[in-house]
Protein backbone atom coordinates (compact mmCIF):
# COMPACT_ATOMS: atom_id res chain seq x y z
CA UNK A 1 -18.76 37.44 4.79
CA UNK A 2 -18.65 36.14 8.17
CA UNK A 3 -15.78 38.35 9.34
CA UNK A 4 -17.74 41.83 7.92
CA UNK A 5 -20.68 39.88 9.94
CA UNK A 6 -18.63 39.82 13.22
CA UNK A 7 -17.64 43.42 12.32
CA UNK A 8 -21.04 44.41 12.09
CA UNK A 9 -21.94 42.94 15.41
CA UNK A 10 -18.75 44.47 17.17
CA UNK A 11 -20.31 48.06 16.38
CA UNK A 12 -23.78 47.20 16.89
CA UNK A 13 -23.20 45.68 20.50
CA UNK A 14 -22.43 49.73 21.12
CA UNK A 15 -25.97 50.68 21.31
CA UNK A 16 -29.24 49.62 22.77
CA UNK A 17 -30.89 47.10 21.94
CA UNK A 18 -33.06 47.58 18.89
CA UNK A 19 -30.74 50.09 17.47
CA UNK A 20 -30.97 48.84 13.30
CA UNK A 21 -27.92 49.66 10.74
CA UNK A 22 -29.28 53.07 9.83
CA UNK A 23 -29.17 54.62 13.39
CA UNK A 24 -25.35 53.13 14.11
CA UNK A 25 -24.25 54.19 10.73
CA UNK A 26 -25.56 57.66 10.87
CA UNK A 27 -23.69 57.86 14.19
CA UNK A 28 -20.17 56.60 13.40
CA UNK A 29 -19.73 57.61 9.98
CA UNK A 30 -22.04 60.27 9.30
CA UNK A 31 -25.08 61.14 7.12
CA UNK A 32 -23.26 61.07 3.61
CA UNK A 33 -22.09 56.88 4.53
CA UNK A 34 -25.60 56.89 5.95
CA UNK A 35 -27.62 57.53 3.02
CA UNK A 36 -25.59 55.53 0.78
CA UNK A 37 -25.70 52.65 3.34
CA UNK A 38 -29.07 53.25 3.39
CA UNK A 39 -30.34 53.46 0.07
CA UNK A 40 -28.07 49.99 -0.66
CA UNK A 41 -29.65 48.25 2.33
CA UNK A 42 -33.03 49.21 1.69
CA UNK A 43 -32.37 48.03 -2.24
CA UNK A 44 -30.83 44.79 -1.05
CA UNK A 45 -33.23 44.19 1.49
CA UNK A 46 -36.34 44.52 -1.19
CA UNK A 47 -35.04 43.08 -4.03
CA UNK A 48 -34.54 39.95 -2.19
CA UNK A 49 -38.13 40.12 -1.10
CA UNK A 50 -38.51 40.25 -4.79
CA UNK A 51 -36.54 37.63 -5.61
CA UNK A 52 -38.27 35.45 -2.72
CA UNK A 53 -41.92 36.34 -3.99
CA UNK A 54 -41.11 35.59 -7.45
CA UNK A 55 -39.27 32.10 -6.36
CA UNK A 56 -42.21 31.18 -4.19
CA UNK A 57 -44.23 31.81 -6.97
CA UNK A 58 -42.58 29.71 -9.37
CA UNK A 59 -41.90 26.94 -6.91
CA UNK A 60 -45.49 26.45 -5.20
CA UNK A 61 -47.34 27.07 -8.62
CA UNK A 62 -45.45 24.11 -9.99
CA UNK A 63 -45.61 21.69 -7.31
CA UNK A 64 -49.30 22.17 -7.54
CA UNK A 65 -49.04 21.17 -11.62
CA UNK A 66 -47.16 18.17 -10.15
CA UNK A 67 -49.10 16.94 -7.50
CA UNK A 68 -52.76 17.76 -8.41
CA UNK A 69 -52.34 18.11 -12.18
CA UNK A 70 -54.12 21.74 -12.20
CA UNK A 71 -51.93 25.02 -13.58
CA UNK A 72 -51.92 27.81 -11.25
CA UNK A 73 -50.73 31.25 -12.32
CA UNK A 74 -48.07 31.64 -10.43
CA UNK A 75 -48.29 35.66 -10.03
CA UNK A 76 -51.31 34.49 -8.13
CA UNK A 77 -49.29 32.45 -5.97
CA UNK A 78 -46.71 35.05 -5.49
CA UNK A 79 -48.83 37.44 -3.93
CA UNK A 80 -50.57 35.28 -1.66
CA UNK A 81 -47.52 33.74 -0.46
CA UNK A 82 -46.13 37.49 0.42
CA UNK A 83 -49.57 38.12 2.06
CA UNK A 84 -49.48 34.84 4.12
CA UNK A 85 -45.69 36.17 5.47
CA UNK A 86 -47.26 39.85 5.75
CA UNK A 87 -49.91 38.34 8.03
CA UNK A 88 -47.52 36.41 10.67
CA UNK A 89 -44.84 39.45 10.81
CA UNK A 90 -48.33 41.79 11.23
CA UNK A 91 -49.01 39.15 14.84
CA UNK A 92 -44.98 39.63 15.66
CA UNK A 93 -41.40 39.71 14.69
CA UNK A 94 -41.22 36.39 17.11
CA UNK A 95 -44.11 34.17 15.50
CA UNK A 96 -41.82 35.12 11.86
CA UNK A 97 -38.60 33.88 13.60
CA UNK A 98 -40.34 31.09 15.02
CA UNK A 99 -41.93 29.76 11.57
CA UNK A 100 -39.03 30.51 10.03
CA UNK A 101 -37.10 27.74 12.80
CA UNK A 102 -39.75 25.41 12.61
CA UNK A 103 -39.39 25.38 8.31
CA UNK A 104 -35.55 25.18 8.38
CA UNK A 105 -36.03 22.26 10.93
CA UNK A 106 -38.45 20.16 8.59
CA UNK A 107 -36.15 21.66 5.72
CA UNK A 108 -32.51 20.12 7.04
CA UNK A 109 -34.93 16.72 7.24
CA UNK A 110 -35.86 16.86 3.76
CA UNK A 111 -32.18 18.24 2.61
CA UNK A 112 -30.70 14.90 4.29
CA UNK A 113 -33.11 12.74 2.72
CA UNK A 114 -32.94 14.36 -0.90
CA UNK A 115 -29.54 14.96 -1.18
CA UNK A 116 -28.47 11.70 0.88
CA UNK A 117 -29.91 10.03 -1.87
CA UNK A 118 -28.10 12.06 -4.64
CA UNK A 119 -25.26 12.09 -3.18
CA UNK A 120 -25.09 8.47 -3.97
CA UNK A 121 -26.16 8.68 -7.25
CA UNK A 122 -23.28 11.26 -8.09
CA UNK A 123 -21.99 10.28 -11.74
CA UNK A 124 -18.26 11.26 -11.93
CA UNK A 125 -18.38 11.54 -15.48
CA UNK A 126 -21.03 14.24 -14.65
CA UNK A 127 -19.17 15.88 -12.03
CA UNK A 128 -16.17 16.12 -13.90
CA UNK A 129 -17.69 16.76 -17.04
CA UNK A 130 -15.88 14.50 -19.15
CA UNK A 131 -18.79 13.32 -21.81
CA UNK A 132 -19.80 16.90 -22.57
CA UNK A 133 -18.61 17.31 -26.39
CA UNK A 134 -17.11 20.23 -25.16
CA UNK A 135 -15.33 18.90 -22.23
CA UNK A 136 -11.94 20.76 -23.04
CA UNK A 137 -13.69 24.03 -22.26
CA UNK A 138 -12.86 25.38 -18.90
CA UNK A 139 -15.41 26.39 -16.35
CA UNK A 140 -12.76 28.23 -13.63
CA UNK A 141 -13.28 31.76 -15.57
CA UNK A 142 -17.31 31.80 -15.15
CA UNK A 143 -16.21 31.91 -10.96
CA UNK A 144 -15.82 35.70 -10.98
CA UNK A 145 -19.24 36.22 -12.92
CA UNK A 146 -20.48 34.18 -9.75
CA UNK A 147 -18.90 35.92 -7.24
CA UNK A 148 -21.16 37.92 -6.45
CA UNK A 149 -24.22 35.91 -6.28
CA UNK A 150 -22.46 33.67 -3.86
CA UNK A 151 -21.84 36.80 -1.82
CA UNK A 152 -25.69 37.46 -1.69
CA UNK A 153 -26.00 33.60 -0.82
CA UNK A 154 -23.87 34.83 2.73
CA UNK A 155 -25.94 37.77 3.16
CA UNK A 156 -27.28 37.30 6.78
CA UNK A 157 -26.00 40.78 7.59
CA UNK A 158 -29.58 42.75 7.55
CA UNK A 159 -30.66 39.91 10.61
CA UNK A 160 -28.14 40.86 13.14
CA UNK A 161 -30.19 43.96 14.83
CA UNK A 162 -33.09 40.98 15.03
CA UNK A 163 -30.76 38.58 16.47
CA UNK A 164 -29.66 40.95 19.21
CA UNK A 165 -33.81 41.56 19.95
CA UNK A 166 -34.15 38.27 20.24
CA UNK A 167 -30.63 37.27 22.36
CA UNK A 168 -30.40 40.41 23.53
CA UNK A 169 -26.42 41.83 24.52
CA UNK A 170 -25.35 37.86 24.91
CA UNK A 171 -22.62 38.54 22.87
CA UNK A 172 -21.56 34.42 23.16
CA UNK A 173 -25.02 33.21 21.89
CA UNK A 174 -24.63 36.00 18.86
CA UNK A 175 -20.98 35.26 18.52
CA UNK A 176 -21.88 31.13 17.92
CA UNK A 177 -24.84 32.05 16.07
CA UNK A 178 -23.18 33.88 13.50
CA UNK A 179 -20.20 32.01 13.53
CA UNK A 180 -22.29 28.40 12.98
CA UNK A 181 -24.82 29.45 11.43
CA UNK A 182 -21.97 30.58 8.47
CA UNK A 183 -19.91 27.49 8.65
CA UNK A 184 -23.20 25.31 8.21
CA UNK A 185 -24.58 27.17 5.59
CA UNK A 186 -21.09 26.46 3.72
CA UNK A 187 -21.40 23.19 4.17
CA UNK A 188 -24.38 22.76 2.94
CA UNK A 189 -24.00 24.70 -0.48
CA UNK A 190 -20.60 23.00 -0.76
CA UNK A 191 -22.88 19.50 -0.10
CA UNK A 192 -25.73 20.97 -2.71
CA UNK A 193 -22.82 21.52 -5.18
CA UNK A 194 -21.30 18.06 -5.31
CA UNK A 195 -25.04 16.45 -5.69
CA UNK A 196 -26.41 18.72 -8.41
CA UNK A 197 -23.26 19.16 -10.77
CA UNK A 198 -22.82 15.18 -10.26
CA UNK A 199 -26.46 14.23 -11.31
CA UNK A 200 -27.57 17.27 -13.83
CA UNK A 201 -25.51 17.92 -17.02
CA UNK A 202 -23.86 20.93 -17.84
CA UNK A 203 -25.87 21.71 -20.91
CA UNK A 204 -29.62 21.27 -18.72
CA UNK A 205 -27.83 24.39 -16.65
CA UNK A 206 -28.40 26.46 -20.34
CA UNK A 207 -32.25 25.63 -20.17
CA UNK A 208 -32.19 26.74 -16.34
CA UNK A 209 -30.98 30.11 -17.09
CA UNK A 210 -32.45 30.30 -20.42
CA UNK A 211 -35.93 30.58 -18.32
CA UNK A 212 -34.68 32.69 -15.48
CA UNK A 213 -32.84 30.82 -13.19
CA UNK A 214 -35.78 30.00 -11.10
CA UNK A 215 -36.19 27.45 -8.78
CA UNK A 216 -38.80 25.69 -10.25
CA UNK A 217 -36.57 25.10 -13.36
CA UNK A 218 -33.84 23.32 -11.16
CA UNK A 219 -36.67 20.85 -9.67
CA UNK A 220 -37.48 19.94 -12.91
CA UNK A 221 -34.12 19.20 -13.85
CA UNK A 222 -33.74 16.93 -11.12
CA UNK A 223 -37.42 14.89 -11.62
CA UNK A 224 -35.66 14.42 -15.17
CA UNK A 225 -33.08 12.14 -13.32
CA UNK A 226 -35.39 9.63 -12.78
CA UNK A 227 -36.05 9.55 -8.91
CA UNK A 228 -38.97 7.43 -7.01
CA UNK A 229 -41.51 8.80 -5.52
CA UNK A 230 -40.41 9.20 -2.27
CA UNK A 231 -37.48 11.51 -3.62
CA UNK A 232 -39.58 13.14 -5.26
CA UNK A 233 -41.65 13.92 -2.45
CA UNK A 234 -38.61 15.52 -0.74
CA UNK A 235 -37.31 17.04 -2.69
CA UNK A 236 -40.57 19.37 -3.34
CA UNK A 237 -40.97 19.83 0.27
CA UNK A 238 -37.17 20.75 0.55
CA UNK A 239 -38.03 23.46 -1.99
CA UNK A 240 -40.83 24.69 -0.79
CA UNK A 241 -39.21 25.45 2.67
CA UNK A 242 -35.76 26.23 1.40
CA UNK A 243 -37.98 29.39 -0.53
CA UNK A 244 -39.80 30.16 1.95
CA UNK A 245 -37.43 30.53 4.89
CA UNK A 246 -35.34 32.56 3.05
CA UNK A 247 -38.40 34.94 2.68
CA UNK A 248 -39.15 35.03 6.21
CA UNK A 249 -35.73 35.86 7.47
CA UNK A 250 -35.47 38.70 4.43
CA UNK A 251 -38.39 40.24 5.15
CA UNK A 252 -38.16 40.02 8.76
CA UNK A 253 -34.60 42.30 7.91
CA UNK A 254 -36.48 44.65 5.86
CA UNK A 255 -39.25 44.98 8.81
CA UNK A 256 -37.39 45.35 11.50
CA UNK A 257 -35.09 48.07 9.27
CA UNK A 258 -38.12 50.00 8.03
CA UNK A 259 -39.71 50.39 11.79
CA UNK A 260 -36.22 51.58 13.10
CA UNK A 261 -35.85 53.58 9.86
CA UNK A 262 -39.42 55.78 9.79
CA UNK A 263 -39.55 55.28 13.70
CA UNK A 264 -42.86 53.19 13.18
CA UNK A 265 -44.35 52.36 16.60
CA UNK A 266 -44.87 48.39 17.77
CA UNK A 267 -48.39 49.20 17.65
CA UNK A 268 -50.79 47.04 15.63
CA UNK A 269 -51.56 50.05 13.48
CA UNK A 270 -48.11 51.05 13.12
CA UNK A 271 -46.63 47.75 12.17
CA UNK A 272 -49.50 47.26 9.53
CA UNK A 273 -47.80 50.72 7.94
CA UNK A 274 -44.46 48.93 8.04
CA UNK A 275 -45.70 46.46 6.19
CA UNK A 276 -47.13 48.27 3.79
CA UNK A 277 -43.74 49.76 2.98
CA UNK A 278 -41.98 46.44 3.53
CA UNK A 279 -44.08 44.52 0.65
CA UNK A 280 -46.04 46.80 -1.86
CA UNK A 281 -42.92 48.00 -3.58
CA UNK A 282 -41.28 44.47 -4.23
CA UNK A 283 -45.09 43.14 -5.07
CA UNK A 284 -45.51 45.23 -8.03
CA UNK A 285 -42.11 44.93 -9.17
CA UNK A 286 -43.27 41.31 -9.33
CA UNK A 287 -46.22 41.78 -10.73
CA UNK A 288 -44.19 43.22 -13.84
CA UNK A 289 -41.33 40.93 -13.67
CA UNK A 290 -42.02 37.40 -12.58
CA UNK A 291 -39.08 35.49 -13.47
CA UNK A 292 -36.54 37.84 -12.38
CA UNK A 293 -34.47 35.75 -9.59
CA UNK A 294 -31.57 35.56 -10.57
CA UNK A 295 -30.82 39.12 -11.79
CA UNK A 296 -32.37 40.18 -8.44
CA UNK A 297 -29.80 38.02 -6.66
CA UNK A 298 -26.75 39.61 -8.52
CA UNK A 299 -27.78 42.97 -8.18
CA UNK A 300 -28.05 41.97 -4.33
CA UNK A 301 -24.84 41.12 -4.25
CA UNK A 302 -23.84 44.20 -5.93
CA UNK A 303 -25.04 46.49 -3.03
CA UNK A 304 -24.69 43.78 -0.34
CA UNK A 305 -21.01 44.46 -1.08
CA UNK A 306 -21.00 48.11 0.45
CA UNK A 307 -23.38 47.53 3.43
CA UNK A 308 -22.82 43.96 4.10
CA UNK A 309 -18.66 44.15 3.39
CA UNK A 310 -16.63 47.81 3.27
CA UNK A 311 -19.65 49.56 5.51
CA UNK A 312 -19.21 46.69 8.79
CA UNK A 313 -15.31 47.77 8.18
CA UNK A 314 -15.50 51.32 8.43
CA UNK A 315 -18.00 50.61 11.40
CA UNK A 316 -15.95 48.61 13.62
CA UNK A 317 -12.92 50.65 13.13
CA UNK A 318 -15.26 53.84 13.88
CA UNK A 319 -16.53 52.21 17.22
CA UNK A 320 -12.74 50.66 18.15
CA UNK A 321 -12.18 54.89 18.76
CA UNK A 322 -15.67 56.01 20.08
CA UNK A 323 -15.41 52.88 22.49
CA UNK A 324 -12.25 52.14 23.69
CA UNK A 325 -14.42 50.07 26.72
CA UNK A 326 -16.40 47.87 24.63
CA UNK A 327 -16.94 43.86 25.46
CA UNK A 328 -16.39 42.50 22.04
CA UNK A 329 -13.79 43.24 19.46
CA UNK A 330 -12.75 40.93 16.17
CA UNK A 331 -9.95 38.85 15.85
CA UNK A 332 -6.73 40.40 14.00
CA UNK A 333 -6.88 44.03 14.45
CA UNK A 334 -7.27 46.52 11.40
CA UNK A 335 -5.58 43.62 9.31
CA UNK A 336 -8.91 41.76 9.09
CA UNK A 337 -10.96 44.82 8.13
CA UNK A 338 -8.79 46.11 5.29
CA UNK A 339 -8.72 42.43 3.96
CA UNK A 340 -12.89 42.63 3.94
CA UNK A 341 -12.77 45.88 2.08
CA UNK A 342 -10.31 44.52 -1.00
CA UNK A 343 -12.57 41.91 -1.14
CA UNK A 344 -15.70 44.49 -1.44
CA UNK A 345 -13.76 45.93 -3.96
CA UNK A 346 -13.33 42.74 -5.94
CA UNK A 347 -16.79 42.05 -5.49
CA UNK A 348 -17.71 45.29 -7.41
CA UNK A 349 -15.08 44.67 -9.79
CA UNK A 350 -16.61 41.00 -11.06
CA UNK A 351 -20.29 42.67 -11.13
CA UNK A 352 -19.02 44.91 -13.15
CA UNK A 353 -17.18 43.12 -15.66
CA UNK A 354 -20.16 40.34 -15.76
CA UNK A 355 -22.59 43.40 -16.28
CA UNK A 356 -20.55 44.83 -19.45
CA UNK A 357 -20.24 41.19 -21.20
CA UNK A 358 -16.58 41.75 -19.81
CA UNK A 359 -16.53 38.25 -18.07
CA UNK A 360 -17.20 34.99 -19.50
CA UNK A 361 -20.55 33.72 -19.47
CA UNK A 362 -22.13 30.34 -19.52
CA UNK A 363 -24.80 29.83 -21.25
């Protein structure tokens, strides 16, 4: 995912600033890639707005019933959460990157103190698994029915026309900020891995996809481990934010996509149409299906794999000929983009097979 990433950026450093994956795609590989680049993008790109409205719902709505006792519907939530984000992208594209820096910020402080604290209490025989009545079963085949959710979970791809509007052509500051911003994220879900498989039991994960897979269910699961208040504390914050910058930086995507897209004007008018488009389809989607999160993630993944993995391949190969003059090219010549297409392929492969009961499940 970070290679198709850097592959994406190599093409898009082509045209002017501004210039979103629709307008380079309908250039370099024509209208027929375009539409079905587009129509994936634009799916991706809202169902993860879905996925973050109905996660924000679940999340807040709970830590309200935890902290002041009262049950809040958490459709209710939802919306007003995706209003509150409608409102700051409405002022500017900047304030949305801005919050979204200042919540990951108070969000890598809560991480630390949360998951310092887990990892501590990691129980091996947890981790490995060895109480579980079943413990001779083998977990390795339920990796391909994840594959492609963990493909979603490297989905930055729909930011990079934002990130050169905000850097501009510096391809160095893009280059790092891809290239750091993957390798941390890694870390961190590798991190978030070791703390949550070592301190919640294998057969709690039934009861967390039994009611959706949402996020609230996972807190829950950890306040039944016992932690002070303190922790506690944390770890709801950590939550909170982890939601809702994840929303920001979606939406933000789907904004800045939907202006280039429909050729919406920066005007205070025309940016209150984008946003129109950007939320009232994924709202009432919501409105109908709540607790959909993690089927909206998969099916992410599903079309992330042609827009966010073989697309960025055919791109930079396309823009290698049309600009044989251009300042940034990836590493390993047309080796490294026919290794991200077999793994698009793969991709599509596992969603399939978990999608007809072909894979193993867990649950």
């Amino acid at each position: 995912m970070l290679h198709s990433g850097l592959l994406l950026l190599e093409a898009n450093l082509n045209y002017p600033v501004g210039s979103s994956f629709n307008t380079i795609t309908k250039d370099l590989i024509g209208n027929k890639w375009n539409v079905v680049s587009g129509i994936t993008v634009a799916f991706v790109l809202y169902i993860l707005t879905y996925a973050y409205i109905s996660a924000n719902g679940a999340i807040i709505s709970e830590t309200i019933a935890i902290n002041a006792g009262t049950h809040v519907n958490p459709r209710i939530v939802g919306i007003g959460s995706a209003i509150f984000v409608a409102s700051v992208l409405w002022v500017s594209s900047l304030a949305a990157s801005r919050i979204t820096s200042f919540f990951l910020g108070i969000k890598i402080i809560a991480f630390i103190v949360v998951f310092g604290s887990f990892f501590f209490q990691v129980d091996y025989s947890i981790l490995r698994d060895i109480a579980a009545p079943e413990h001779n079963s083998r977990y390795f085949p339920y990796i391909l029915m994840a594959v492609p959710v963990c493909l979603a979970s490297f989905g930055f791809h729909g930011n990079i026309p934002s990130l050169i509007i905000c850097y501009g052509k510096r391809k160095d500051k893009l280059i790092k900020s891809i290239v750091f911003g993957s390798i941390l994220a890694l870390v961190i879900y590798l991190f978030w891995l070791y703390c949550t498989m070592g301190n919640i039991h294998r057969s709690n994960f039934k009861e967390i996809i039994a009611s959706g897979g949402n996020v609230d269910s996972l807190v829950k699961s950890f306040l039944g481990t016992n932690q002070h208040g303190v922790i506690e504390f944390f770890l709801l914050i950590f939550s909170n934010l982890a939601v809702a910058s994840s929303f920001f930086g979606v939406t933000l995507g789907l904004f800045d996509y939907l202006a280039d897209l429909f050729k919406m004007g920066n005007t205070p008018w025309g940016r209150f149409k984008t946003l129109l488009l950007t939320f009232l389809p994924p709202a009432a989607l919501y409105l109908i299906f709540p607790n959909g999160f993690i089927y909206a993630i998969g099916g992410a993944g599903l079309c992330a794999t042609i827009w966010a993995v073989i697309v960025p391949a055919f791109l930079a190969l396309k823009s290698r000929e049309r600009f044989p003059d251009k300042n940034f090219t990836v590493w390993g010549g047309k080796a490294i983009p026919a290794v991200v297409i077999a793994f698009g392929v793969m991709v599509i492969l596992c969603w399939f097979g978990s999608t007809l009961n072909l894979l193993p499940r867990f649950g």
